[in-house]
Protein backbone atom coordinates (compact mmCIF):
# COMPACT_ATOMS: atom_id res chain seq x y z
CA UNK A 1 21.05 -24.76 7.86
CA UNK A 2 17.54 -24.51 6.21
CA UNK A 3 15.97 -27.25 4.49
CA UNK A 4 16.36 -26.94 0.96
CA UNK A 5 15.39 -30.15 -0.11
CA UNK A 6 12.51 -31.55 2.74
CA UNK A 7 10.63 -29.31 1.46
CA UNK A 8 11.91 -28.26 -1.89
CA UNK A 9 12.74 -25.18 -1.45
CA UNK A 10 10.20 -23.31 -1.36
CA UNK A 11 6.57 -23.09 -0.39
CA UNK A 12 3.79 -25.22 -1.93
CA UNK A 13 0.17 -24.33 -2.09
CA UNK A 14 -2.35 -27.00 -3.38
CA UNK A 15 -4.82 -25.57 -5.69
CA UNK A 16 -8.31 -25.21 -3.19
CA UNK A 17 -10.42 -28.16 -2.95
CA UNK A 18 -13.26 -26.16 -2.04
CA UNK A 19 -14.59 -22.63 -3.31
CA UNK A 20 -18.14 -21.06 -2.35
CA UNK A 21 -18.16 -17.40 -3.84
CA UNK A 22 -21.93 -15.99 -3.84
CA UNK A 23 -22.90 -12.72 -5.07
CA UNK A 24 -25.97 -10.91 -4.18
CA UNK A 25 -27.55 -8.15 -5.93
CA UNK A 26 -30.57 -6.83 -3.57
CA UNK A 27 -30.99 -3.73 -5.47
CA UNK A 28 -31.11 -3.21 -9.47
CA UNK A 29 -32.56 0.34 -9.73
CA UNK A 30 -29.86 2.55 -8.33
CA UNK A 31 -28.83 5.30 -10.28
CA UNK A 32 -25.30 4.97 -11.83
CA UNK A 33 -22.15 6.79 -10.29
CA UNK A 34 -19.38 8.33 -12.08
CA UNK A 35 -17.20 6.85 -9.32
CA UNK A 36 -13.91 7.97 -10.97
CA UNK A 37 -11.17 10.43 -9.67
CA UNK A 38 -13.33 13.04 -12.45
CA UNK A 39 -15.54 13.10 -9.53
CA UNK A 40 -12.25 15.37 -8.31
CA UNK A 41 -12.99 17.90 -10.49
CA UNK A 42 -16.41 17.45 -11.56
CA UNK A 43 -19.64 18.17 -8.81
CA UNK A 44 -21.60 14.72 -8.60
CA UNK A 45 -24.41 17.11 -9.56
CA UNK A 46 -22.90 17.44 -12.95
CA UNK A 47 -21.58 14.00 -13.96
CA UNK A 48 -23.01 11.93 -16.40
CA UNK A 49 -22.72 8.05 -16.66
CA UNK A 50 -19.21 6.80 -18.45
CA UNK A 51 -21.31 3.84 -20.01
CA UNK A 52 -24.11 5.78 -21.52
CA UNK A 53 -24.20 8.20 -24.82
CA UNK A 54 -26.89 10.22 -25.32
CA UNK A 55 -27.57 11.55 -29.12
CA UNK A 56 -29.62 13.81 -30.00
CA UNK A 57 -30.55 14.98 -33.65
CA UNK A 58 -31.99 18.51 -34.51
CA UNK A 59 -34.21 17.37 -36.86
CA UNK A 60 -36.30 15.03 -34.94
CA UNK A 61 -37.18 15.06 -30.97
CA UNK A 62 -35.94 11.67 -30.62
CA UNK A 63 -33.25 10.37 -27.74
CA UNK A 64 -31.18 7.85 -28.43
CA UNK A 65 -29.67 5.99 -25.33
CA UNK A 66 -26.77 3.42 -26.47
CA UNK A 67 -24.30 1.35 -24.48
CA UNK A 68 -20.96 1.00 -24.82
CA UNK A 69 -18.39 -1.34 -23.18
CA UNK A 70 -15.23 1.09 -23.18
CA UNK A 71 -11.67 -0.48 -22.53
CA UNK A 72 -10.55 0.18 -18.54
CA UNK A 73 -8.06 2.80 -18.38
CA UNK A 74 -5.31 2.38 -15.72
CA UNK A 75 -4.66 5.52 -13.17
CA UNK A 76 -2.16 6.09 -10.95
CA UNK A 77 -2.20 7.82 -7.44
CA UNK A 78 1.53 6.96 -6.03
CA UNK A 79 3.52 9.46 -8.24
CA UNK A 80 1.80 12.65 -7.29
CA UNK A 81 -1.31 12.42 -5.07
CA UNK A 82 -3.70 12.86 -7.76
CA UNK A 83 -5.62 10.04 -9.70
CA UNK A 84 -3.79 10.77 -13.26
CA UNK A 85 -3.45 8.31 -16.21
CA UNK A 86 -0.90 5.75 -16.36
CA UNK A 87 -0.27 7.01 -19.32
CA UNK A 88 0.71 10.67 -17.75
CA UNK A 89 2.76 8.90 -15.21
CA UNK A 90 6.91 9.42 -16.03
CA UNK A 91 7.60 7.11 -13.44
CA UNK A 92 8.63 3.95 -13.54
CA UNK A 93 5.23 1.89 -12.61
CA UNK A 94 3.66 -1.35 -12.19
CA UNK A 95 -0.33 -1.91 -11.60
CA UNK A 96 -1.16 -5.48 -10.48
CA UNK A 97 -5.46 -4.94 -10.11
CA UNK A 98 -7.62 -7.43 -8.24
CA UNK A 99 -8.82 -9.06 -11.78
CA UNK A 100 -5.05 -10.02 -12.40
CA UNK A 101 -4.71 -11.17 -8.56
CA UNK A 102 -7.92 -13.70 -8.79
CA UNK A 103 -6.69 -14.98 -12.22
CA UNK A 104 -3.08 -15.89 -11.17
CA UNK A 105 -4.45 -17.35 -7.78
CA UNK A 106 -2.60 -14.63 -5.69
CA UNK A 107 -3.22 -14.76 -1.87
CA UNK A 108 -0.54 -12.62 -0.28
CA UNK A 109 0.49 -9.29 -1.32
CA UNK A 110 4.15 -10.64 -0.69
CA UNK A 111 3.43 -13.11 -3.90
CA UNK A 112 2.09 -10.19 -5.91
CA UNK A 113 4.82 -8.34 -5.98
CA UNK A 114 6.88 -11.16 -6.85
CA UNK A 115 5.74 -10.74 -10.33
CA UNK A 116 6.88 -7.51 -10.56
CA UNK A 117 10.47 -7.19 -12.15
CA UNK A 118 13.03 -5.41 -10.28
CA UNK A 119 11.01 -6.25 -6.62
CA UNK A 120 12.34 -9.27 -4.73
CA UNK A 121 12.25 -10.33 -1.28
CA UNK A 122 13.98 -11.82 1.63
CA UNK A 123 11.92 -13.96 3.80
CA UNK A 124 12.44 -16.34 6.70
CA UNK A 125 9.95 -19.10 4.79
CA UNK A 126 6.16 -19.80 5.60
CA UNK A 127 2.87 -17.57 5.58
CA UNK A 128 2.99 -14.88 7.89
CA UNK A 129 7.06 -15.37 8.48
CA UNK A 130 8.97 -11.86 8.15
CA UNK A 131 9.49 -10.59 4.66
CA UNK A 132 11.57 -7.57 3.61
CA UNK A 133 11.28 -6.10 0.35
CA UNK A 134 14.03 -4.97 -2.00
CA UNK A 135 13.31 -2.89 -4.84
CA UNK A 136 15.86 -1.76 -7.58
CA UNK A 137 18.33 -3.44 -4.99
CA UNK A 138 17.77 -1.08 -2.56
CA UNK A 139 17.04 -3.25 0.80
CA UNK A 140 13.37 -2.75 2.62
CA UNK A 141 14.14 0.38 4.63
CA UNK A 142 14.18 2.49 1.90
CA UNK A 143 10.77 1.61 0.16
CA UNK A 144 7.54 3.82 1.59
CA UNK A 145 4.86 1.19 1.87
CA UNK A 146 1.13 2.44 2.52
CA UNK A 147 -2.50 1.32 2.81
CA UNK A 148 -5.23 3.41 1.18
CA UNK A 149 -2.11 6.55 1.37
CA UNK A 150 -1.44 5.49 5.09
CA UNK A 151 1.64 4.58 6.21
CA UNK A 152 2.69 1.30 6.83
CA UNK A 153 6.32 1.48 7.83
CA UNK A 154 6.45 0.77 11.11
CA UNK A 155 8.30 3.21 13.70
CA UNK A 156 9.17 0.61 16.68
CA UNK A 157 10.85 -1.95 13.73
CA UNK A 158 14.12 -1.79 14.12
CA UNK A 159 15.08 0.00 10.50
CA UNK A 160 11.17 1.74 10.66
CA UNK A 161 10.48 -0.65 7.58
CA UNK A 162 7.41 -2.55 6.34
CA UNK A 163 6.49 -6.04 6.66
CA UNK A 164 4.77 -7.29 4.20
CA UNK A 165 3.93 -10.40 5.47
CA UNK A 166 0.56 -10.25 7.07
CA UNK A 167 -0.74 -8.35 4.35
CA UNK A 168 -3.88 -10.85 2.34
CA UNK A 169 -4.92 -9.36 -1.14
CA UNK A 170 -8.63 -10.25 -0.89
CA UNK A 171 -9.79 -6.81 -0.04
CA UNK A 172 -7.46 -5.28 -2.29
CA UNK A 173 -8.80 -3.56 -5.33
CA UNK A 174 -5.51 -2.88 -7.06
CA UNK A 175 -1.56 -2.32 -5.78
CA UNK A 176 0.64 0.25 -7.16
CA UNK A 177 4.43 0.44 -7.00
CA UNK A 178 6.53 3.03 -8.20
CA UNK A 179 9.88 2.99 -8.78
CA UNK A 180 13.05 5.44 -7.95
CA UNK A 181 13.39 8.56 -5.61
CA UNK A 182 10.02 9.58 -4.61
CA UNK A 183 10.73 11.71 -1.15
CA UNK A 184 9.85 14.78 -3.44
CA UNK A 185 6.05 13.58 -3.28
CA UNK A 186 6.30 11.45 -0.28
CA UNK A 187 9.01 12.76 1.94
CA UNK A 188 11.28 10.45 4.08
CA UNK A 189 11.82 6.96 3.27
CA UNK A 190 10.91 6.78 -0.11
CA UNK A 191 14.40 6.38 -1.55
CA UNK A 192 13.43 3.31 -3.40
CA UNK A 193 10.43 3.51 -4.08
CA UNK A 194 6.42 3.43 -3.02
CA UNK A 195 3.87 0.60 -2.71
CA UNK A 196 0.22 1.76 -1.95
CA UNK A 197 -2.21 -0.95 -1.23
CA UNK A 198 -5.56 0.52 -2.50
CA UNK A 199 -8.74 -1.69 -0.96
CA UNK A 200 -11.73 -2.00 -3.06
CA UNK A 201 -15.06 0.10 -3.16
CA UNK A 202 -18.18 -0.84 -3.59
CA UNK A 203 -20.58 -1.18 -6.16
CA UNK A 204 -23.81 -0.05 -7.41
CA UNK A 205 -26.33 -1.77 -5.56
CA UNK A 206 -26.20 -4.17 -2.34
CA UNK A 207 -23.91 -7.22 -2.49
CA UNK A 208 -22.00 -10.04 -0.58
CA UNK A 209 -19.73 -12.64 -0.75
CA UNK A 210 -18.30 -15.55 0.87
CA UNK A 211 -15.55 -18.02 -0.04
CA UNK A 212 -13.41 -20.80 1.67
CA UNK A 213 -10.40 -22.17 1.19
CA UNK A 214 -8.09 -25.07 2.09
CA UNK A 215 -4.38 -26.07 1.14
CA UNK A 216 -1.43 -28.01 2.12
CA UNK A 217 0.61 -27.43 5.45
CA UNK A 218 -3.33 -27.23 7.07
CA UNK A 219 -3.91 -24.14 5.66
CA UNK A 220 -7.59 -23.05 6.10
CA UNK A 221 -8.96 -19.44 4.64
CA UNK A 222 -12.37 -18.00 4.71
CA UNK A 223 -13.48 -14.27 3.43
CA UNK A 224 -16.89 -12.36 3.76
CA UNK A 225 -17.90 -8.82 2.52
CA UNK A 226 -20.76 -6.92 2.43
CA UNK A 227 -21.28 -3.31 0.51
CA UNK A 228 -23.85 -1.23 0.01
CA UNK A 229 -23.82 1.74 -2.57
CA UNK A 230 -26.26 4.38 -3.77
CA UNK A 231 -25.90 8.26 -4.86
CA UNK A 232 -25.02 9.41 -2.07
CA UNK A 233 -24.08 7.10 0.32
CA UNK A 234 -21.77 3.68 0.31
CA UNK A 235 -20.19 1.20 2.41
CA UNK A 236 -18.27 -1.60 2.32
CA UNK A 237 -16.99 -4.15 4.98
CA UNK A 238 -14.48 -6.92 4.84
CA UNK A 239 -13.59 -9.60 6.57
CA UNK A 240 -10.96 -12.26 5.91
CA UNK A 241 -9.40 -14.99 8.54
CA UNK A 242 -5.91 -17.44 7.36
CA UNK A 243 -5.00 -19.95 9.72
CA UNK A 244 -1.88 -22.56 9.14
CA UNK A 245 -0.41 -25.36 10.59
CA UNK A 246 2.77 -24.58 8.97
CA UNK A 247 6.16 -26.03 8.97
CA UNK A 248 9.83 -25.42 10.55
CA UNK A 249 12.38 -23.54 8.11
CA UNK A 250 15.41 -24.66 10.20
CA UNK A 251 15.16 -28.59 9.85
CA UNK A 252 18.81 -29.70 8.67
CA UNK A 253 19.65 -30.38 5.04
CA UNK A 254 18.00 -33.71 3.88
CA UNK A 255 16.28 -34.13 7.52
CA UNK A 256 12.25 -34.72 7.18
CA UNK A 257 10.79 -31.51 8.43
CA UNK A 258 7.84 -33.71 9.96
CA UNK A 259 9.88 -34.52 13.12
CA UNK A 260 10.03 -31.06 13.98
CA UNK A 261 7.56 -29.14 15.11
CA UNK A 262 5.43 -26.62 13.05
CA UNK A 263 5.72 -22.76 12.87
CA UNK A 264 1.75 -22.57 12.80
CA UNK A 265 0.23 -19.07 11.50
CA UNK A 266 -3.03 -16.90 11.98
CA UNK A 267 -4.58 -13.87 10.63
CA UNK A 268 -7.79 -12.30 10.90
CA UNK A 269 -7.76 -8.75 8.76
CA UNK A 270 -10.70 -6.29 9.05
CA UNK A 271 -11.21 -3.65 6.43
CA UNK A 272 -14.04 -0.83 6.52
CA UNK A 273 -14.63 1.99 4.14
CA UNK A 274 -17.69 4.48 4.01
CA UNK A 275 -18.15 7.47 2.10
CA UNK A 276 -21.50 10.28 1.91
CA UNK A 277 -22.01 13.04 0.08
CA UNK A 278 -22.91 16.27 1.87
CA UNK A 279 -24.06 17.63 -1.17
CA UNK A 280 -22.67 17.94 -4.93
CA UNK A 281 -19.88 19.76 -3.70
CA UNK A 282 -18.56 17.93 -0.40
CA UNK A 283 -17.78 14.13 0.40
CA UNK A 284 -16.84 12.56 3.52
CA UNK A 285 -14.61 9.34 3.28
CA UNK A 286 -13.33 6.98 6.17
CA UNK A 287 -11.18 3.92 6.25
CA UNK A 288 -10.40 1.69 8.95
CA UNK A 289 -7.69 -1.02 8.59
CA UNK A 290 -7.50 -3.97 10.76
CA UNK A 291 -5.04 -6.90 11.07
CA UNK A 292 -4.43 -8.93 14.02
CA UNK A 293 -1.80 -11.95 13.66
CA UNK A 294 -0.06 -14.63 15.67
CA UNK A 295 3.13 -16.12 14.11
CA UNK A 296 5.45 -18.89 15.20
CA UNK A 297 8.81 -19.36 14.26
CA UNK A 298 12.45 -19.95 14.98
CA UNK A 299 15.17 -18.25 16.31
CA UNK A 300 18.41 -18.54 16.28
CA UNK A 301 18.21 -21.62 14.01
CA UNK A 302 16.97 -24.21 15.99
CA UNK A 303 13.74 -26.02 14.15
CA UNK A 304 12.12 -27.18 17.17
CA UNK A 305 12.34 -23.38 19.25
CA UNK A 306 9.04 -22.00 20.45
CA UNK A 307 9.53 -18.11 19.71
CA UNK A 308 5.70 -16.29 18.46
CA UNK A 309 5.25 -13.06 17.59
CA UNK A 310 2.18 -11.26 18.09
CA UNK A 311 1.17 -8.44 15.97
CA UNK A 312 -1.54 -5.89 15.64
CA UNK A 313 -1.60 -3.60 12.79
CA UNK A 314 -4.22 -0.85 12.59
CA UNK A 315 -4.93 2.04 10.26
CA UNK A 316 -7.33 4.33 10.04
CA UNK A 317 -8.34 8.10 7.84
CA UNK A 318 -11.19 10.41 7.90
CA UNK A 319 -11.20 12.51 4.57
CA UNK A 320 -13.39 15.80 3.59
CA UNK A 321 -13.58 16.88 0.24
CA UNK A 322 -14.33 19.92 -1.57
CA UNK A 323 -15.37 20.22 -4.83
CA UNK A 324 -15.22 23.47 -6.43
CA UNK A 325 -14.78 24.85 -10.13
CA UNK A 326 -11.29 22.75 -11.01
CA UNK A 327 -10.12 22.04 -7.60
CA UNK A 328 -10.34 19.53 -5.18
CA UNK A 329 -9.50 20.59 -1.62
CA UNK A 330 -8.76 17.66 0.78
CA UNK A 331 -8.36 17.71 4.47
CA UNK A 332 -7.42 14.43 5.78
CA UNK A 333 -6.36 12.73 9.33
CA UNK A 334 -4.72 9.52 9.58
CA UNK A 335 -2.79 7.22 11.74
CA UNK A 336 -1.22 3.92 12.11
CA UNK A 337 -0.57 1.89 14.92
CA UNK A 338 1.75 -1.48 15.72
CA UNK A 339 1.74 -3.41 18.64
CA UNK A 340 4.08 -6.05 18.14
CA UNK A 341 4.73 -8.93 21.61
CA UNK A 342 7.93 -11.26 20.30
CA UNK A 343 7.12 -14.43 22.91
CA UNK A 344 9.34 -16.52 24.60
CA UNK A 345 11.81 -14.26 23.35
CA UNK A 346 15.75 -15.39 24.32
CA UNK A 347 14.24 -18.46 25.42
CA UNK A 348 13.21 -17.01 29.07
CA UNK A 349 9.73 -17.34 29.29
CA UNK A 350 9.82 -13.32 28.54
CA UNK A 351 8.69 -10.78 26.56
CA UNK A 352 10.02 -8.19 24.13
CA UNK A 353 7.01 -4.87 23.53
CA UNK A 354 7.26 -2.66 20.81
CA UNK A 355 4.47 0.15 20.22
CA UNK A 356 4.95 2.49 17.60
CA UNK A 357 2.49 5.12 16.21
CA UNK A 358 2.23 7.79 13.35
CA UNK A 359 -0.59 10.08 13.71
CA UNK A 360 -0.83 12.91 10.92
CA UNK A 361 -2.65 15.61 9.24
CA UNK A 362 -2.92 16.85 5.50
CA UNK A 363 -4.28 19.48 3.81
CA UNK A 364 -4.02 19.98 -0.26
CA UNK A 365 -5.82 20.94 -3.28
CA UNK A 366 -6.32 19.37 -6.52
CA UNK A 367 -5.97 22.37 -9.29
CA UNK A 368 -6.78 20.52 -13.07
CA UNK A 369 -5.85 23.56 -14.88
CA UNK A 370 -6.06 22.36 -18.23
CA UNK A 371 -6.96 18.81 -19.98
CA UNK A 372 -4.24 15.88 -18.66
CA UNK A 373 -2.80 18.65 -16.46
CA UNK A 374 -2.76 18.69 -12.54
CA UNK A 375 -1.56 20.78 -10.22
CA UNK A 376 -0.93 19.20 -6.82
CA UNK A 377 0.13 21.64 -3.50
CA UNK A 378 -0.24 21.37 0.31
CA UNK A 379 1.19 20.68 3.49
CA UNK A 380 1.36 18.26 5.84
CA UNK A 381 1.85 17.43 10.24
CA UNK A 382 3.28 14.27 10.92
CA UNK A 383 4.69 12.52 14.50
CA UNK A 384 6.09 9.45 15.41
CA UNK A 385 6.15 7.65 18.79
CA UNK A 386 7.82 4.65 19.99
CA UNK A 387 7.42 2.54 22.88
CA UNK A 388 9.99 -0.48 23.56
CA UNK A 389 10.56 -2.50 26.30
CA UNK A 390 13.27 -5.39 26.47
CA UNK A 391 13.97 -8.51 28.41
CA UNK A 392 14.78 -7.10 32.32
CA UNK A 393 14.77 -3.76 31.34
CA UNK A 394 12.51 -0.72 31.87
CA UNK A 395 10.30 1.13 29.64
CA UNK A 396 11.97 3.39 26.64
CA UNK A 397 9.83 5.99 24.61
CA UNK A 398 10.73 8.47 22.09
CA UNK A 399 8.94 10.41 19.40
CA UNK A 400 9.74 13.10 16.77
CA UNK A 401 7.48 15.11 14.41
CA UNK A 402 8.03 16.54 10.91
CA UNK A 403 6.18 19.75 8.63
CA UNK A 404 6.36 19.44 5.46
CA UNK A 405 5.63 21.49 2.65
CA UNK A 406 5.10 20.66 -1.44
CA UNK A 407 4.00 20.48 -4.88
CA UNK A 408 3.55 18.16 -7.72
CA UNK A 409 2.57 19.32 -11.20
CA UNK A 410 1.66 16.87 -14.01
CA UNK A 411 1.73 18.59 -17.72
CA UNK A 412 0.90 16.96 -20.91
CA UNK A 413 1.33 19.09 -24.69
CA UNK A 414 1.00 17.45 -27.37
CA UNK A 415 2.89 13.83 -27.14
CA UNK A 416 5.47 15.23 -24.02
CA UNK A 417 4.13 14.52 -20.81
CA UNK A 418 6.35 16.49 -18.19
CA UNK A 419 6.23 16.17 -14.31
CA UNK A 420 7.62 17.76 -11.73
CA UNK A 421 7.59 17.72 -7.85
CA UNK A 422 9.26 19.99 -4.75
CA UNK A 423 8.81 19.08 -1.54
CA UNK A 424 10.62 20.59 2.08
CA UNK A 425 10.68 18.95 5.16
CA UNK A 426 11.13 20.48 8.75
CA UNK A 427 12.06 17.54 11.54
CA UNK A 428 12.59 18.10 14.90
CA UNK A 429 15.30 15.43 15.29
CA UNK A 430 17.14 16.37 12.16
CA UNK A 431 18.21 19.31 10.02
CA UNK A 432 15.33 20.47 6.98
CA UNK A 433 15.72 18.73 3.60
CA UNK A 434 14.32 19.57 -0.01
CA UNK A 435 13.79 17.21 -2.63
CA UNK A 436 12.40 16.95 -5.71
CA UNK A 437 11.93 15.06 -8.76
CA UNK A 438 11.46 15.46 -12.38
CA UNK A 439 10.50 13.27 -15.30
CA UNK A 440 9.78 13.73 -18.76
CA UNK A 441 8.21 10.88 -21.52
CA UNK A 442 7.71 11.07 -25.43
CA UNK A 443 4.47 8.94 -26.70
CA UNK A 444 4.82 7.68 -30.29
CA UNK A 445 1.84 6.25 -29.85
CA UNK A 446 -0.32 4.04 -27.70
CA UNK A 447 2.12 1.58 -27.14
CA UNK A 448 5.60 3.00 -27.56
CA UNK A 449 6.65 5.50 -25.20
CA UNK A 450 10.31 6.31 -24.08
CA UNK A 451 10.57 8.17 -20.35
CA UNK A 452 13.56 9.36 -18.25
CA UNK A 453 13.56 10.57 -14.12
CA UNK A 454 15.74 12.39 -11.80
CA UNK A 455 15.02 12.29 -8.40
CA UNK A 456 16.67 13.31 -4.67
CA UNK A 457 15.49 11.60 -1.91
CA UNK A 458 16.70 10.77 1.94
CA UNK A 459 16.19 7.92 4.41
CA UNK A 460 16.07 9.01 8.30
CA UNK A 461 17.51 6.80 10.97
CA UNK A 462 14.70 4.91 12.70
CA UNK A 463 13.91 5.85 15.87
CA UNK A 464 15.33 2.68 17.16
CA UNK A 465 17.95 2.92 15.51
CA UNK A 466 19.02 5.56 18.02
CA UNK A 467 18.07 3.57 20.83
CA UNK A 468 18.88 0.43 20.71
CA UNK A 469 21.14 -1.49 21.50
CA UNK A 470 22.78 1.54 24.02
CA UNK A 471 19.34 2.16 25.58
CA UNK A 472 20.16 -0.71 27.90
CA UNK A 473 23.87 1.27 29.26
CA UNK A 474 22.24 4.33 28.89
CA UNK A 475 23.40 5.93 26.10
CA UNK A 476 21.38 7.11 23.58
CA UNK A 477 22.65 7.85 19.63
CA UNK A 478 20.80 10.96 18.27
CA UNK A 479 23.63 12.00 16.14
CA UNK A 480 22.62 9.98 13.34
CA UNK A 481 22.24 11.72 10.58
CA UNK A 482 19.58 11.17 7.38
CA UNK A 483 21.12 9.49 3.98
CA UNK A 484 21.06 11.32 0.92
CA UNK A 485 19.97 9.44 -1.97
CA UNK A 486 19.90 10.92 -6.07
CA UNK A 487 18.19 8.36 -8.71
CA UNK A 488 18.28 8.47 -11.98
CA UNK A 489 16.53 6.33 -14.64
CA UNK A 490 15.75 6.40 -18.40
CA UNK A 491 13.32 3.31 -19.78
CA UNK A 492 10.99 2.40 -22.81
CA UNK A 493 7.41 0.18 -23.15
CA UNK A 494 6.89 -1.03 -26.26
CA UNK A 495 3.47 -2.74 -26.12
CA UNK A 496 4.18 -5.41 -23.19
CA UNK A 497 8.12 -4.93 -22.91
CA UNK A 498 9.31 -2.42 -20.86
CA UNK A 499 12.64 -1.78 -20.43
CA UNK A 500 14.06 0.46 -17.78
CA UNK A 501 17.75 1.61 -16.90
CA UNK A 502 18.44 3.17 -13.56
């Protein structure tokens, strides 16, 4: 039975002792960016600072240059592929930005969505432990979870869901989640739900910094990053290494957990980002996504078992942009990788191996046909490939591939904002599906807004699923069919209260 009590229930983080953050600003006389999604639609050639009016009167050759500090504006990405207001967005969605995840003392993405209603978690207990998300009470296989618009479900898990749990927020520039049937925009697996991870970018100018940490349960955490940004040309690297002692999560009820040994933890994450522009018209972008973790824990509850798993997570995307008139054509490869070793495993000494891959391709364009409005099409090459091999058994590999084809439209008149989104998928291991979604939201004004969704979406089995547990007779399980999911919601925000019915 888990400790409740030795340890109270729950996890508890002493505030840092020590803290060393240094900026440094090696260059002041860079010309400003427009580094918004306008850039989308907009040649850099032809953008103008955000922060900077310039007046000037017909009666008199004078200039007048005048700063103002506007208030941020949120946008969203998640609900259709296109940087659009929050505002625009129908959807059902929550923002948590790095500003709020600094403030609140947020280390672990797991804890930021926490604070997000409607998103809950089970979790084995511990940093780095396995977490599965729930959202809307749908359990973790049906939420699409990506980094920087890769995905991050993993194909060789046994439902092809995400975990959460090595994911650190400090290179994380802001986290969106949105909420209900999103397979129109996102295709399979998003039945719940989405959660993009969005890293930062850097700014104007050359800078670094470095911080430290250290907490209870020997927790020790230390974080570097250096950036470099001009007109043309920017890039940013991260670096960010966790380390715990730890403590068991299976010590009997009113036992002290220090006579048992400790489920220790480690995590060194990696993030790179670059982008260049050809000229005013075409960009180049590139991501790389690195974590590499060791975690200890127990199995089958017995607080002093010796079971590790080790994990390495890797995504990557090269991007080209072009920028032309009011479109934005993107062409854009990506993959993810997981190499997951569970140690020890079954207490023989051995080893469990799962490998699982998604490489893809993407190709859309970005039509703003009018002010607030967006038109979103493409289409879209995805595989998946799984490699698993089990205690005193051989080597088992499958893969499958999808084509996919859609469009998302964003429309605002007036105070209606009206979205839409159609999307078809073509699978290889199961029969075509079309979903969609469609939303609609009345602004009374800046804070009062009313907005309603319908939405079809489908989960397909994992490819382990379909293996496992018969690979080991023989016998394989490909008649599994996809689930078909319809959501419905209707909600309301009134300054900070949001409710939302679904």
């Amino acid at each position: 039975m888990k400790n409740l009590k030795g340890f109270r229930g729950k996890y508890f983080s002493l505030a840092a002792i020590l803290a060393l953050n240094a900026t440094l600003s090696l260059a002041s006389d860079v010309q400003s960016v427009v580094d918004t999604e306008k850039q989308l639609y907009t040649p850099k050639a032809e953008a103008s600072s955000e922060t900077t009016d310039v007046l000037e009167e017909s009666s008199a050759p004078v200039v007048v240059i005048s700063k103002k500090i506007k208030e941020k504006k949120s946008e969203v990405y998640t609900a259709s592929k296109s940087l659009v207001s929050a505002t625009n967005v129908t959807d059902n969605v929550s923002i948590i930005t790095s500003e709020e995840l600094s403030l609140k003392g947020i280390t672990t993405v797991v804890d930021a969505l926490n604070t997000i209603p409607g998103v809950s978690f089970a979790s084995n207990g511990g940093l780095g432990k396995s977490t599965a998300v729930m959202m809307q009470g749908m359990s973790n296989q049906y939420t699409l979870v990506m980094v920087d618009g890769v995905r991050y479900n993993d194909p060789s898990a046994l439902l092809g869901d995400a975990d959460l749990s090595h994911l650190l927020v400090g290179d994380i520039e802001r986290i969106e989640v949105i909420k209900g049937a999103q397979s129109g925009v996102w295709g399979a697996d998003a039945a719940a739900g989405v959660i993009n991870i969005i890293t930062k970018n850097p700014q104007v100018g050359t800078h670094g910094t470095a911080g430290v940490e250290f907490g209870s349960y020997g927790r020790r955490s230390a974080n570097t990053s250096i950036s470099h940004k001009t007109d043309t040309f920017d890039v940013m690297l991260s670096v960010q290494r966790v380390t715990e002692d730890g403590f068991t999560t299976y010590a009997p009820r009113g036992e002290n957990i220090d006579q048992y040994e400790n489920d220790g933890y480690r995590n060194t994450t990696v993030n790179l980002k670059a982008r260049y522009w050809i000229d005013a018209y075409n960009r180049i972008e590139a991501g790389y996504h690195d974590i590499n973790s060791l975690s200890s824990y127990d199995d089958f509850g017995f607080p002093n078992s010796s079971q590790h798993s080790d994990a390495h997570i890797q995504s990557g995307y090269l991007t080209y942009k072009y920028f032309t008139s009011n479109h934005a054509i993107e062409t854009t490869l990506s993959q993810s990788s997981f190499h997951r070793k569970e140690l020890n495993a079954s207490y023989t000494g051995d080893l469990n191996d799962y490998q699982g891959k998604v490489p893809s391709i993407e190709l859309k364009d970005t039509w703003k046909y009018y002010d607030n409005s967006a038109l979103v099409f493409g289409t879209s090459y995805e595989k998946r490939e799984l490699t698993y091999t089990a205690i005193g058994d051989s080597e088992k590999a499958h893969n499958e591939h999808s084509k996919a084809l859609y469009m998302n439209n964003t429309n605002k008149v007036g105070n209606v904002i009206l979205t839409e989104a159609l999307r078809y998928d073509s699978f290889s291991a199961f029969d075509d599906k079309v979903t969609g979604k469609i939303g609609a939201k009345y602004l009374f004004s800046d804070q009062f807004n009313i907005y309603t969704n319908y939405g079809t979406a489908y989960k397909s089995p994992s490819m382990f699923e379909m293996i496992y547990p018969w690979a080991s007779y023989g016998i394989s399980n490909f008649d599994l069919k996809p689930e078909n999911i319809k959501s419905f919601n209707i909600g309301l925000q009134y300054a900070g209260f949001n409710m939302n019915i679904f």
